[in-house]
PDB file of N, CA and C in Angstrom:
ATOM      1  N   UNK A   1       0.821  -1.188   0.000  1.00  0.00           N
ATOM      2  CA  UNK A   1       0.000   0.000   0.000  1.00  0.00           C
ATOM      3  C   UNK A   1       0.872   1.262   0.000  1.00  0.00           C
ATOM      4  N   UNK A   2       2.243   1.530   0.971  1.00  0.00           N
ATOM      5  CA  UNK A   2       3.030   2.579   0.775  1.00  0.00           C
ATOM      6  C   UNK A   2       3.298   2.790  -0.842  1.00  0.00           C
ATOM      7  N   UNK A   3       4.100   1.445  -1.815  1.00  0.00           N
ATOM      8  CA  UNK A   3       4.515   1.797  -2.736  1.00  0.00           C
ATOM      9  C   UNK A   3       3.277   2.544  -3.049  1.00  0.00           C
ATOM     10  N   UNK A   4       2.183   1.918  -3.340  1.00  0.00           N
ATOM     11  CA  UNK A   4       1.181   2.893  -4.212  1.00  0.00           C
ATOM     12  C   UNK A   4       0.954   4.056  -3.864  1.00  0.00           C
ATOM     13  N   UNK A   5       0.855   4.053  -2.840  1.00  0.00           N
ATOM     14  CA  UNK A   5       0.647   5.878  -2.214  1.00  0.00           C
ATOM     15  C   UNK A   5       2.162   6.732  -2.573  1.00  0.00           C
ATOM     16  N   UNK A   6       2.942   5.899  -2.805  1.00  0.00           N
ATOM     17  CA  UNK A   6       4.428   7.083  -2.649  1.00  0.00           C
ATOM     18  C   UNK A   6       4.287   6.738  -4.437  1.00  0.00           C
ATOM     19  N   UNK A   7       4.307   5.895  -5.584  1.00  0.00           N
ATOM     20  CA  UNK A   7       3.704   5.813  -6.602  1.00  0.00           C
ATOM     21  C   UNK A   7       3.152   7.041  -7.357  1.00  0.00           C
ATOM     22  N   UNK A   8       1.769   6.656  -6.257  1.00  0.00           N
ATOM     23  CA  UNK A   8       0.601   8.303  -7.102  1.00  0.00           C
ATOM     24  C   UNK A   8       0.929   9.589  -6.769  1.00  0.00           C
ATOM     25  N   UNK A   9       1.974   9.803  -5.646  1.00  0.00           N
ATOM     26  CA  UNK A   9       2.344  10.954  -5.044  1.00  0.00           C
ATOM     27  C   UNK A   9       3.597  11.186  -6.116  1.00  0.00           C
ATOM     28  N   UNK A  10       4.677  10.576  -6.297  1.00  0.00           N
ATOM     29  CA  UNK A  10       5.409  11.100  -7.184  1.00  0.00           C
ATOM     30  C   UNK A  10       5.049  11.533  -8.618  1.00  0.00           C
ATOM     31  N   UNK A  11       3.832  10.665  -9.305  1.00  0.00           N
ATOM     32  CA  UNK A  11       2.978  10.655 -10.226  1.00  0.00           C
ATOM     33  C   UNK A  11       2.841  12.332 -10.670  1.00  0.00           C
ATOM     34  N   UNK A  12       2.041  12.531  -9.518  1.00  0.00           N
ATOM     35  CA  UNK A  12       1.567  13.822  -9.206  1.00  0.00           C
ATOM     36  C   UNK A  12       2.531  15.077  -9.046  1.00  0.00           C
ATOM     37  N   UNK A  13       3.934  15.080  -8.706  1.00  0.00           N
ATOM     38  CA  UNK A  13       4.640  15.672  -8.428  1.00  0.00           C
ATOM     39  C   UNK A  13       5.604  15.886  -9.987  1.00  0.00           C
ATOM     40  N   UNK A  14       5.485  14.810 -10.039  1.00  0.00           N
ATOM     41  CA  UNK A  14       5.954  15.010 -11.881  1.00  0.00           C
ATOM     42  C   UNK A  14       4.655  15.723 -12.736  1.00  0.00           C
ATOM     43  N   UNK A  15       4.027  15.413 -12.646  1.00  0.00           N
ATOM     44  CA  UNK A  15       2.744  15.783 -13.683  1.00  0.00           C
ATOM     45  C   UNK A  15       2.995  17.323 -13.127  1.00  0.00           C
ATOM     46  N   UNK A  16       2.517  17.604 -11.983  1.00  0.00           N
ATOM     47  CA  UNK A  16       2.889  19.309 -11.938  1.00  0.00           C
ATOM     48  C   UNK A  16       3.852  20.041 -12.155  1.00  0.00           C
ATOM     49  N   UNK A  17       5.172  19.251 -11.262  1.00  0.00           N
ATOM     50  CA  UNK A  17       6.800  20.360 -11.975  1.00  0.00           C
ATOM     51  C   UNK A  17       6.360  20.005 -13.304  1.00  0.00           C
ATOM     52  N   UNK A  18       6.246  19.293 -14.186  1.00  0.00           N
ATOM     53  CA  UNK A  18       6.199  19.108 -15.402  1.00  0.00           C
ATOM     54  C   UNK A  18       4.940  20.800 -16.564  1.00  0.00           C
ATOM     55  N   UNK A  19       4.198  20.783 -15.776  1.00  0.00           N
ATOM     56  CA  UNK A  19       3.343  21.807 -16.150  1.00  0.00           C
ATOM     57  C   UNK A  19       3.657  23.328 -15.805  1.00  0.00           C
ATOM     58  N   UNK A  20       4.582  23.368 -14.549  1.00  0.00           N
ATOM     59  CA  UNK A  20       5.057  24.484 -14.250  1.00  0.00           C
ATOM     60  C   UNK A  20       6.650  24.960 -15.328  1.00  0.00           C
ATOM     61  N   UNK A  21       7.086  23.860 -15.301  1.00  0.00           N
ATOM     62  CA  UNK A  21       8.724  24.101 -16.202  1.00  0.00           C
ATOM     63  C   UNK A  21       7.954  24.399 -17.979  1.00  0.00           C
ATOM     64  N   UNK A  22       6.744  23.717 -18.310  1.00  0.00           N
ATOM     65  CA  UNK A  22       5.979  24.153 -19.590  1.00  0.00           C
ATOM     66  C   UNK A  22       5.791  25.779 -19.260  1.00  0.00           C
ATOM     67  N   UNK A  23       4.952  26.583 -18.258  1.00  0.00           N
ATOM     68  CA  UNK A  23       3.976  27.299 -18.067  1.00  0.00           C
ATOM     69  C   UNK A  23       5.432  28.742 -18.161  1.00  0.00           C
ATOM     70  N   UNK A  24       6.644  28.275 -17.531  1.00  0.00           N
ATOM     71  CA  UNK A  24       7.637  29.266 -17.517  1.00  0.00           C
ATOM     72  C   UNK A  24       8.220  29.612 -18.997  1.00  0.00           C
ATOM     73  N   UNK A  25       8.129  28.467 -19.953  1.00  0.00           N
ATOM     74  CA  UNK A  25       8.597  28.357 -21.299  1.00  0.00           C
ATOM     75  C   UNK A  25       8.388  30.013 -22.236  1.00  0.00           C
ATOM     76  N   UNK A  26       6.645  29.094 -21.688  1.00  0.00           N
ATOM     77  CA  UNK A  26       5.848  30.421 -22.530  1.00  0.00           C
ATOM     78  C   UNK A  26       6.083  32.016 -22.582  1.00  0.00           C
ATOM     79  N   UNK A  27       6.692  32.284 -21.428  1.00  0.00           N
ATOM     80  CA  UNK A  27       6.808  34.085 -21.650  1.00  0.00           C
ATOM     81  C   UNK A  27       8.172  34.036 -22.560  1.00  0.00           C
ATOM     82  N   UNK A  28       8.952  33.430 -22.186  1.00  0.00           N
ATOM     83  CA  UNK A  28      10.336  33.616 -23.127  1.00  0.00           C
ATOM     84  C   UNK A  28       9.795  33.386 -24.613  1.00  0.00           C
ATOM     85  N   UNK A  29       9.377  32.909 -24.997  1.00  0.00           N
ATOM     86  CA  UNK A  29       8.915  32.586 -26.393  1.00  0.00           C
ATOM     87  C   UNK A  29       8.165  33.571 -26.815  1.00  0.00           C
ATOM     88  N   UNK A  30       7.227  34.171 -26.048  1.00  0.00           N
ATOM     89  CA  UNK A  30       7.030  35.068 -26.815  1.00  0.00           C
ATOM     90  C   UNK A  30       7.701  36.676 -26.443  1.00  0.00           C
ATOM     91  N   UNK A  31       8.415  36.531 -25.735  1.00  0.00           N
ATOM     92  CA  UNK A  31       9.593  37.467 -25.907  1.00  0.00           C
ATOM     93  C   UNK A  31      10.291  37.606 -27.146  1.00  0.00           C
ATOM     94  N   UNK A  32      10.909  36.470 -27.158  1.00  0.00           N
ATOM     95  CA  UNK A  32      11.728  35.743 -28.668  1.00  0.00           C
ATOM     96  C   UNK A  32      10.903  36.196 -29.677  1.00  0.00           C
ATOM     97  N   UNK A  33       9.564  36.146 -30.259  1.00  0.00           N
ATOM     98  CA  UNK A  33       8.184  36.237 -31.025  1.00  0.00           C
ATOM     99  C   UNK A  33       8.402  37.535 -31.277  1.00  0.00           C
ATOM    100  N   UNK A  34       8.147  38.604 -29.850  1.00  0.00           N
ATOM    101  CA  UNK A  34       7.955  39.852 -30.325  1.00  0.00           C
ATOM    102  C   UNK A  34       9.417  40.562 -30.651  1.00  0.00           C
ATOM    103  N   UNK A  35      10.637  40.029 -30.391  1.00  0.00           N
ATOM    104  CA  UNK A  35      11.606  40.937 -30.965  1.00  0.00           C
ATOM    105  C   UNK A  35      11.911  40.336 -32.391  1.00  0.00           C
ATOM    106  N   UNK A  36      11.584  39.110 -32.696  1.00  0.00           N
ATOM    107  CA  UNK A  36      12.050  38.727 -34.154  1.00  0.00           C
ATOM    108  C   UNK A  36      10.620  39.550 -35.001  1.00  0.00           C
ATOM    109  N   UNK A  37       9.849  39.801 -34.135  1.00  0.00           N
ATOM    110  CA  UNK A  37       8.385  40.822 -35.116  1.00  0.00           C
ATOM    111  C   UNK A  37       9.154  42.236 -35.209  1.00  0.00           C
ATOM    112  N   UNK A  38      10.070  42.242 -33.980  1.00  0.00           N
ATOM    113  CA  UNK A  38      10.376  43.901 -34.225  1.00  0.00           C
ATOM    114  C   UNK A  38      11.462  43.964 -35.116  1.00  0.00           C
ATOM    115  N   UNK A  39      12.380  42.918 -35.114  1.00  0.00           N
ATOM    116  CA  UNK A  39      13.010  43.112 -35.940  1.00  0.00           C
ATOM    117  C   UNK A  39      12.948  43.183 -37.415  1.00  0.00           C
ATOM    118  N   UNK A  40      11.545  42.957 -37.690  1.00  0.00           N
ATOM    119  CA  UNK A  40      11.272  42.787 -39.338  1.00  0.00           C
ATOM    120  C   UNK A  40      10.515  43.822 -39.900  1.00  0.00           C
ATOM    121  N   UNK A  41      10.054  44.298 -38.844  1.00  0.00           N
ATOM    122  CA  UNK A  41       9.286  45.817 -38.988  1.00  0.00           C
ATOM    123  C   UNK A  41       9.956  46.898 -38.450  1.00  0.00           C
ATOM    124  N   UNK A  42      10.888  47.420 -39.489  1.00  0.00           N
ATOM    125  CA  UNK A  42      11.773  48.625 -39.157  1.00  0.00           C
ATOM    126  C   UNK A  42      11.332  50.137 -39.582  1.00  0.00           C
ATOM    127  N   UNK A  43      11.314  51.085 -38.865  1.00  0.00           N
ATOM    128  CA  UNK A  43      10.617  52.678 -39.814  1.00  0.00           C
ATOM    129  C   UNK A  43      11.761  53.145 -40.274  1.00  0.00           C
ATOM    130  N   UNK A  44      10.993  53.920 -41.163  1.00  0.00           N
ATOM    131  CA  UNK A  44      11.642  54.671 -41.695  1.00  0.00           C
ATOM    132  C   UNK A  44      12.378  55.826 -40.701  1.00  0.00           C
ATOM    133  N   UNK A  45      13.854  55.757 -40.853  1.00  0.00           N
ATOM    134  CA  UNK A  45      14.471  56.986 -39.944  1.00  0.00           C
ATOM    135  C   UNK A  45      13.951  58.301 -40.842  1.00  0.00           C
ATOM    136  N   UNK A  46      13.178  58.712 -42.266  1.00  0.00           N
ATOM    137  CA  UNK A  46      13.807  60.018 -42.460  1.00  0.00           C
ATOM    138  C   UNK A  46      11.399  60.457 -42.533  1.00  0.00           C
ATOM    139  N   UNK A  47      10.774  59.843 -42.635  1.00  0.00           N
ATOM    140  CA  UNK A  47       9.775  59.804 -42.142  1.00  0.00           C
ATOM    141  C   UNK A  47       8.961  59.478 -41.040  1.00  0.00           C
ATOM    142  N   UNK A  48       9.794  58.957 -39.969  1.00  0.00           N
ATOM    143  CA  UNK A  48       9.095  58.747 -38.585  1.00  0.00           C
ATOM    144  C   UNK A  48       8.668  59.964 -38.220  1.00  0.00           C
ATOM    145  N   UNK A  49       7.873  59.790 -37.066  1.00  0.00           N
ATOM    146  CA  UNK A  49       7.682  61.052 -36.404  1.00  0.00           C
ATOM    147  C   UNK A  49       8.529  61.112 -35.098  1.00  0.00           C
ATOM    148  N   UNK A  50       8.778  62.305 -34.461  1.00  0.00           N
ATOM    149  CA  UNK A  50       9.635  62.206 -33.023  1.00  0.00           C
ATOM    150  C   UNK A  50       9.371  60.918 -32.168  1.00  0.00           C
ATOM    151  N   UNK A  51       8.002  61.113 -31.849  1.00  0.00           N
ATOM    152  CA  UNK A  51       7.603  59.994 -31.377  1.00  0.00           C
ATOM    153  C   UNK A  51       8.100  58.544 -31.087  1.00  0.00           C
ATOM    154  N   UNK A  52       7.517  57.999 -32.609  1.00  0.00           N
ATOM    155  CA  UNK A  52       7.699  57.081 -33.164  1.00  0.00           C
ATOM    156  C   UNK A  52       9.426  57.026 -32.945  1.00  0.00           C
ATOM    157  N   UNK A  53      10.163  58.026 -33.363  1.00  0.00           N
ATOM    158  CA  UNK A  53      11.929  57.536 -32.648  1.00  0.00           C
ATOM    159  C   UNK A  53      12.198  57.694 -31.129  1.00  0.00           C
ATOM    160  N   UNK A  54      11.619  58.673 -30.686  1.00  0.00           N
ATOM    161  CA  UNK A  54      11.830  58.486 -29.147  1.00  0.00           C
ATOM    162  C   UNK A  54      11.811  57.164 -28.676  1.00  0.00           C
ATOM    163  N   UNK A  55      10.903  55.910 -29.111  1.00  0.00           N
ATOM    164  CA  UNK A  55      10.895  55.075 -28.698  1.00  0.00           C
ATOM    165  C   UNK A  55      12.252  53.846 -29.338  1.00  0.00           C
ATOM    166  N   UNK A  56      12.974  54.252 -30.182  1.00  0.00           N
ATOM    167  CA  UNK A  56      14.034  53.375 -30.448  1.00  0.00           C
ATOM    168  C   UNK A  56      14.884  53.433 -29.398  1.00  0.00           C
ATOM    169  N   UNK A  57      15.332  52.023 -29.173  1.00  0.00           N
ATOM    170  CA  UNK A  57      16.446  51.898 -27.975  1.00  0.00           C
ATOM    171  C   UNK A  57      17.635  53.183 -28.229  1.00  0.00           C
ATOM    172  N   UNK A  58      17.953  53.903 -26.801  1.00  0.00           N
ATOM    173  CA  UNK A  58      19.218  54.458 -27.039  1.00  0.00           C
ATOM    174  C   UNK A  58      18.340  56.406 -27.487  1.00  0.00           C
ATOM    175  N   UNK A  59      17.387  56.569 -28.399  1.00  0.00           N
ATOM    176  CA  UNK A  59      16.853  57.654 -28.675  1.00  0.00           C
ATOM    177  C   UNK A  59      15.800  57.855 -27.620  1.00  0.00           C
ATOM    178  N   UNK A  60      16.021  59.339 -27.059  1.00  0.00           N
ATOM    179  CA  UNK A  60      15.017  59.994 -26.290  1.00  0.00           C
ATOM    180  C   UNK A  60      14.313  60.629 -27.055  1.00  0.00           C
ATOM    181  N   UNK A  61      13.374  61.697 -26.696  1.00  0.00           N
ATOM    182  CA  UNK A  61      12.960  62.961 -27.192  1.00  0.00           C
ATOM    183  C   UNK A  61      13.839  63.905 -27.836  1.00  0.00           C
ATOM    184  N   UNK A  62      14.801  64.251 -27.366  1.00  0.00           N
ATOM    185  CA  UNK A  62      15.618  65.328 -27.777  1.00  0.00           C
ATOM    186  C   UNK A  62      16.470  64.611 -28.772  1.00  0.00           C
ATOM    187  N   UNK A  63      17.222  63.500 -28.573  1.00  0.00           N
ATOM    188  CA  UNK A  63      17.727  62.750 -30.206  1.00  0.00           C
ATOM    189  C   UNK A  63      16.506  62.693 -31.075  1.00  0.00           C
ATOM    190  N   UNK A  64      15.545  62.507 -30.655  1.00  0.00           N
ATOM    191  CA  UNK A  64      14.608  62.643 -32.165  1.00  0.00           C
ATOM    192  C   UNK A  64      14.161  63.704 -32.523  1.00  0.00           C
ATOM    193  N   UNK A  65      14.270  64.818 -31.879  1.00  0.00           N
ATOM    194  CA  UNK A  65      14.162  66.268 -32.130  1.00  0.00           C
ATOM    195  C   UNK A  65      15.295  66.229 -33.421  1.00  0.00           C
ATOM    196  N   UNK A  66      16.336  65.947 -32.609  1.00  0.00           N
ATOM    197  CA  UNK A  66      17.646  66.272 -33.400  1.00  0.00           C
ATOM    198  C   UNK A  66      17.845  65.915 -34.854  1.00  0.00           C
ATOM    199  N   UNK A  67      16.977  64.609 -34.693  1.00  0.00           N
ATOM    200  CA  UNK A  67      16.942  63.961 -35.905  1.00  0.00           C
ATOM    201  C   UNK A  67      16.607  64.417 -37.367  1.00  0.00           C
ATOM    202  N   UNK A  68      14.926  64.829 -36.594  1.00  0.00           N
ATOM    203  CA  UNK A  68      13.943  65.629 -37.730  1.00  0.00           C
ATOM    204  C   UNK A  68      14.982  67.203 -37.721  1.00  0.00           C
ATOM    205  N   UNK A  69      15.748  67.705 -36.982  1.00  0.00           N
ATOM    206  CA  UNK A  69      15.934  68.988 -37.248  1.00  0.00           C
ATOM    207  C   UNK A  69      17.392  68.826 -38.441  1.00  0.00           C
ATOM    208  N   UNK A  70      18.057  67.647 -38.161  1.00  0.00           N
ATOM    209  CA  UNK A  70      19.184  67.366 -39.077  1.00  0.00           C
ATOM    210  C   UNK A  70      18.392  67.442 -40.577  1.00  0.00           C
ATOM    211  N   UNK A  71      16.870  66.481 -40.461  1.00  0.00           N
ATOM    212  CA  UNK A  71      16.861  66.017 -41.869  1.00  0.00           C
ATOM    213  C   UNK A  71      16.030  67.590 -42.271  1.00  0.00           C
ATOM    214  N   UNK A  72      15.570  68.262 -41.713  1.00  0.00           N
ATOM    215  CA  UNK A  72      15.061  69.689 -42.312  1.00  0.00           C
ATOM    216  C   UNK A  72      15.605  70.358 -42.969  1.00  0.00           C
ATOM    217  N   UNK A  73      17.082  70.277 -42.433  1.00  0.00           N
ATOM    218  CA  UNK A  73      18.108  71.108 -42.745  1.00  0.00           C
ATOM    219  C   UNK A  73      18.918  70.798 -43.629  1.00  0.00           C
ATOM    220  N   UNK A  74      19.694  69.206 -43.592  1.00  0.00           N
ATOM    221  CA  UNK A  74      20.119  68.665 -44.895  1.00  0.00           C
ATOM    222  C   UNK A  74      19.620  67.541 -45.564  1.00  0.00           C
ATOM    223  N   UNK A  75      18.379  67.377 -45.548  1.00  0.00           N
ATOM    224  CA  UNK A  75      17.798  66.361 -46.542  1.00  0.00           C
ATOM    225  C   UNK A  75      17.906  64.898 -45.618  1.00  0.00           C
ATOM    226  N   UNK A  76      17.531  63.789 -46.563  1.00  0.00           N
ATOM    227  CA  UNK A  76      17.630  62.560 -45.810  1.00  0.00           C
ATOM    228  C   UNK A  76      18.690  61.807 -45.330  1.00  0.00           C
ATOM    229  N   UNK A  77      18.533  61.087 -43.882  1.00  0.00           N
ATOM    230  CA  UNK A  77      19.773  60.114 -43.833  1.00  0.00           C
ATOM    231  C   UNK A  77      20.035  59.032 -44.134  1.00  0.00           C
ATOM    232  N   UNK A  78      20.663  58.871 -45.233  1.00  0.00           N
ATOM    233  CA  UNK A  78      20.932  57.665 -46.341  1.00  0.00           C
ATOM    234  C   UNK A  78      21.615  56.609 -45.472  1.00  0.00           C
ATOM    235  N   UNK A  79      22.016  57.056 -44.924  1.00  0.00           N
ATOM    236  CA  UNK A  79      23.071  55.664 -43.745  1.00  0.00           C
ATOM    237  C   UNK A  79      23.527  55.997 -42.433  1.00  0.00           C
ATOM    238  N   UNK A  80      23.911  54.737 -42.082  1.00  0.00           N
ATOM    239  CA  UNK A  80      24.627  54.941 -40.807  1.00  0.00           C
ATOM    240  C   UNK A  80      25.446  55.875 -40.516  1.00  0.00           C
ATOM    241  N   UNK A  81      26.412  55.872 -41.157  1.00  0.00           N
ATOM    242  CA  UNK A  81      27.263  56.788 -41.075  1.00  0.00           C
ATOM    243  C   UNK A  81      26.776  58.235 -41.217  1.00  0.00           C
ATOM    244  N   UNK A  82      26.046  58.239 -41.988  1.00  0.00           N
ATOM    245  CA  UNK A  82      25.473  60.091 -42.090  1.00  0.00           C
ATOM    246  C   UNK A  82      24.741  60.437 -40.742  1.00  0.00           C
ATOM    247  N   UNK A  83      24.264  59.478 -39.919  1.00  0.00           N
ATOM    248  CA  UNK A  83      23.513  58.950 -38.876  1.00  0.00           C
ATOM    249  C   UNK A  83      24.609  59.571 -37.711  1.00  0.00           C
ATOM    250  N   UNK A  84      25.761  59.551 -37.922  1.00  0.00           N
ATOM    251  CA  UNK A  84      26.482  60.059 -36.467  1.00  0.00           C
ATOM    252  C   UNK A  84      26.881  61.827 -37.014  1.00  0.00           C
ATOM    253  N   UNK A  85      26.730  62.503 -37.954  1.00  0.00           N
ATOM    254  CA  UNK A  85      26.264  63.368 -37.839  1.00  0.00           C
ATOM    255  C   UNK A  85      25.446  64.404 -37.161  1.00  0.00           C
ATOM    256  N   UNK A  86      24.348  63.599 -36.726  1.00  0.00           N
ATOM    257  CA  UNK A  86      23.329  64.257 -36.240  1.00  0.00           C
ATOM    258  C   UNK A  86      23.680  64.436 -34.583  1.00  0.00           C
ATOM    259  N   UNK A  87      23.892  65.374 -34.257  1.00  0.00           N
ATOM    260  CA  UNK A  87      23.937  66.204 -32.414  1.00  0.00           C
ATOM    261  C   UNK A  87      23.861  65.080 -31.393  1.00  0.00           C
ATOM    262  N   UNK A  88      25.106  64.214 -30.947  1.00  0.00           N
ATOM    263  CA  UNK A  88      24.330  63.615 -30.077  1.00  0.00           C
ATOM    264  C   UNK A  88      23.834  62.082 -30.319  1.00  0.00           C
ATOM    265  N   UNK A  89      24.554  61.198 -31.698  1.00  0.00           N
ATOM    266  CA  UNK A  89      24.621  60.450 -31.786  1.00  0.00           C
ATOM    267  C   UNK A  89      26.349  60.328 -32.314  1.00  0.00           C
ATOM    268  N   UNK A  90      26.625  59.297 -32.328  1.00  0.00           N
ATOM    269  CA  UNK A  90      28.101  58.641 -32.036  1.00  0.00           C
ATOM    270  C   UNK A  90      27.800  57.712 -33.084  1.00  0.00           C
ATOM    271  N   UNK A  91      29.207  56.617 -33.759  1.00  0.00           N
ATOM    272  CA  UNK A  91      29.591  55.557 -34.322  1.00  0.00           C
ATOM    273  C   UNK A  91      28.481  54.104 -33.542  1.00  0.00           C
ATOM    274  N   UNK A  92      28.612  54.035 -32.096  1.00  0.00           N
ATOM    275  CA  UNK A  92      27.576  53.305 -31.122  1.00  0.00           C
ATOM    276  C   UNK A  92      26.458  53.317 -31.139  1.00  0.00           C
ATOM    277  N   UNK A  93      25.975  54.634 -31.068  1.00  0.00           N
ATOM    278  CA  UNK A  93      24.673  54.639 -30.945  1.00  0.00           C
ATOM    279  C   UNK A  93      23.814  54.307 -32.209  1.00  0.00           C
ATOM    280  N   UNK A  94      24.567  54.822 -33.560  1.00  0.00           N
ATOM    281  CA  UNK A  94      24.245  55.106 -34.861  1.00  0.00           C
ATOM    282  C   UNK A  94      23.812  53.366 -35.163  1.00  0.00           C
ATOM    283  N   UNK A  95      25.140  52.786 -34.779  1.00  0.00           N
ATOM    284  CA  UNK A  95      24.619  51.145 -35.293  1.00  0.00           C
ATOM    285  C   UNK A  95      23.975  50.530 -34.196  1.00  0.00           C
ATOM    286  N   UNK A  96      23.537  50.714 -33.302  1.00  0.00           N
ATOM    287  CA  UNK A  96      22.922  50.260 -32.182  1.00  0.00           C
ATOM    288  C   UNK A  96      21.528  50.861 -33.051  1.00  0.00           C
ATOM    289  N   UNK A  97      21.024  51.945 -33.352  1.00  0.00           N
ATOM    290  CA  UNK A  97      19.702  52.762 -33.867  1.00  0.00           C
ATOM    291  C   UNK A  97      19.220  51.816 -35.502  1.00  0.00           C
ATOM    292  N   UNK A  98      20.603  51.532 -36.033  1.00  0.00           N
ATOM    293  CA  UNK A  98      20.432  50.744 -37.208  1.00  0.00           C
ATOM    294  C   UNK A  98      19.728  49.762 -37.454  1.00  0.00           C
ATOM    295  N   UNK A  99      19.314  49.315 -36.765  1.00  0.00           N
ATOM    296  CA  UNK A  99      18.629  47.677 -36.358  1.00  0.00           C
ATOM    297  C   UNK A  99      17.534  48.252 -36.417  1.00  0.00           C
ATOM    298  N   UNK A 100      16.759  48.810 -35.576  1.00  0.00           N
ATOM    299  CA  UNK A 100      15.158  49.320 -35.774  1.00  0.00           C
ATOM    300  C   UNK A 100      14.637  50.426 -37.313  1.00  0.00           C
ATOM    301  N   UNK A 101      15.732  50.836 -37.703  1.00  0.00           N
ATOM    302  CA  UNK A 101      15.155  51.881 -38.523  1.00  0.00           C
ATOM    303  C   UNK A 101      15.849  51.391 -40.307  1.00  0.00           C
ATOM    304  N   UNK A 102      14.983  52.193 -40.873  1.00  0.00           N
ATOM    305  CA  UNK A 102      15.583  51.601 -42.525  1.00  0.00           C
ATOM    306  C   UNK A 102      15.749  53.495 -43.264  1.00  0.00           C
ATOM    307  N   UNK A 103      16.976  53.546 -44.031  1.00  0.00           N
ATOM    308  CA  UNK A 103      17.143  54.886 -44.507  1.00  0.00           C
ATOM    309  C   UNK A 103      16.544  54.619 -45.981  1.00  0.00           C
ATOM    310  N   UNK A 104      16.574  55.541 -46.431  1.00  0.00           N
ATOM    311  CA  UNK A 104      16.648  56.282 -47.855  1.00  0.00           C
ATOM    312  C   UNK A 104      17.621  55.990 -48.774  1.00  0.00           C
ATOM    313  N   UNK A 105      17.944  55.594 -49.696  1.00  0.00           N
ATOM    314  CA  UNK A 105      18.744  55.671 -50.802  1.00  0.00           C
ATOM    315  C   UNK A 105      18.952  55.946 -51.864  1.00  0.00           C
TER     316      UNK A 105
END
């Protein structure tokens, strides 16, 4: 009678860690989900709005001020590199910003 009771008790103890080590899976995956979505949907750096860049990693408000006030002034930013131009972005930040956004050519 013990085996069976220590039996259905381990039974049970597997069947649940088993549902809990599943139940933890799930947020990472769709972590994984939503950055391979973000990564395929990139804006446009020379038509975004402030906004819309404030929210790229690394850009506040005032880099995306900077942004739209660069492209007012000399037209679009075709690349990365024209990208550290602008007030306040660097070689780092420029290819770090590269990943979310798509230029002009």
């Amino acid at each position: 009678m013990k085996t069976v009771v220590f039996a259905f008790a381990m039974t049970c103890v597997a069947l649940v860690s088993n549902q809990l080590f599943a139940w933890e899976a799930k947020p990472q995956q769709t972590i994984d989900q939503a950055q391979s979505t973000a990564a395929v949907q990139k804006i446009n750096l020379n038509t975004a709005s402030a906004e819309q860049l404030a929210l790229i990693p690394g850009i506040g408000q005032q880099k995306a001020e900077a942004i739209q006030k660069y492209i007012a002034e000399h037209g679009a930013i075709r690349s990365e590199q024209q990208l550290t131009e602008v007030r306040g972005i660097g070689p780092r930040l420029a290819e770090k910003v590269a990943q979310y956004v798509q230029f002009d050519h």
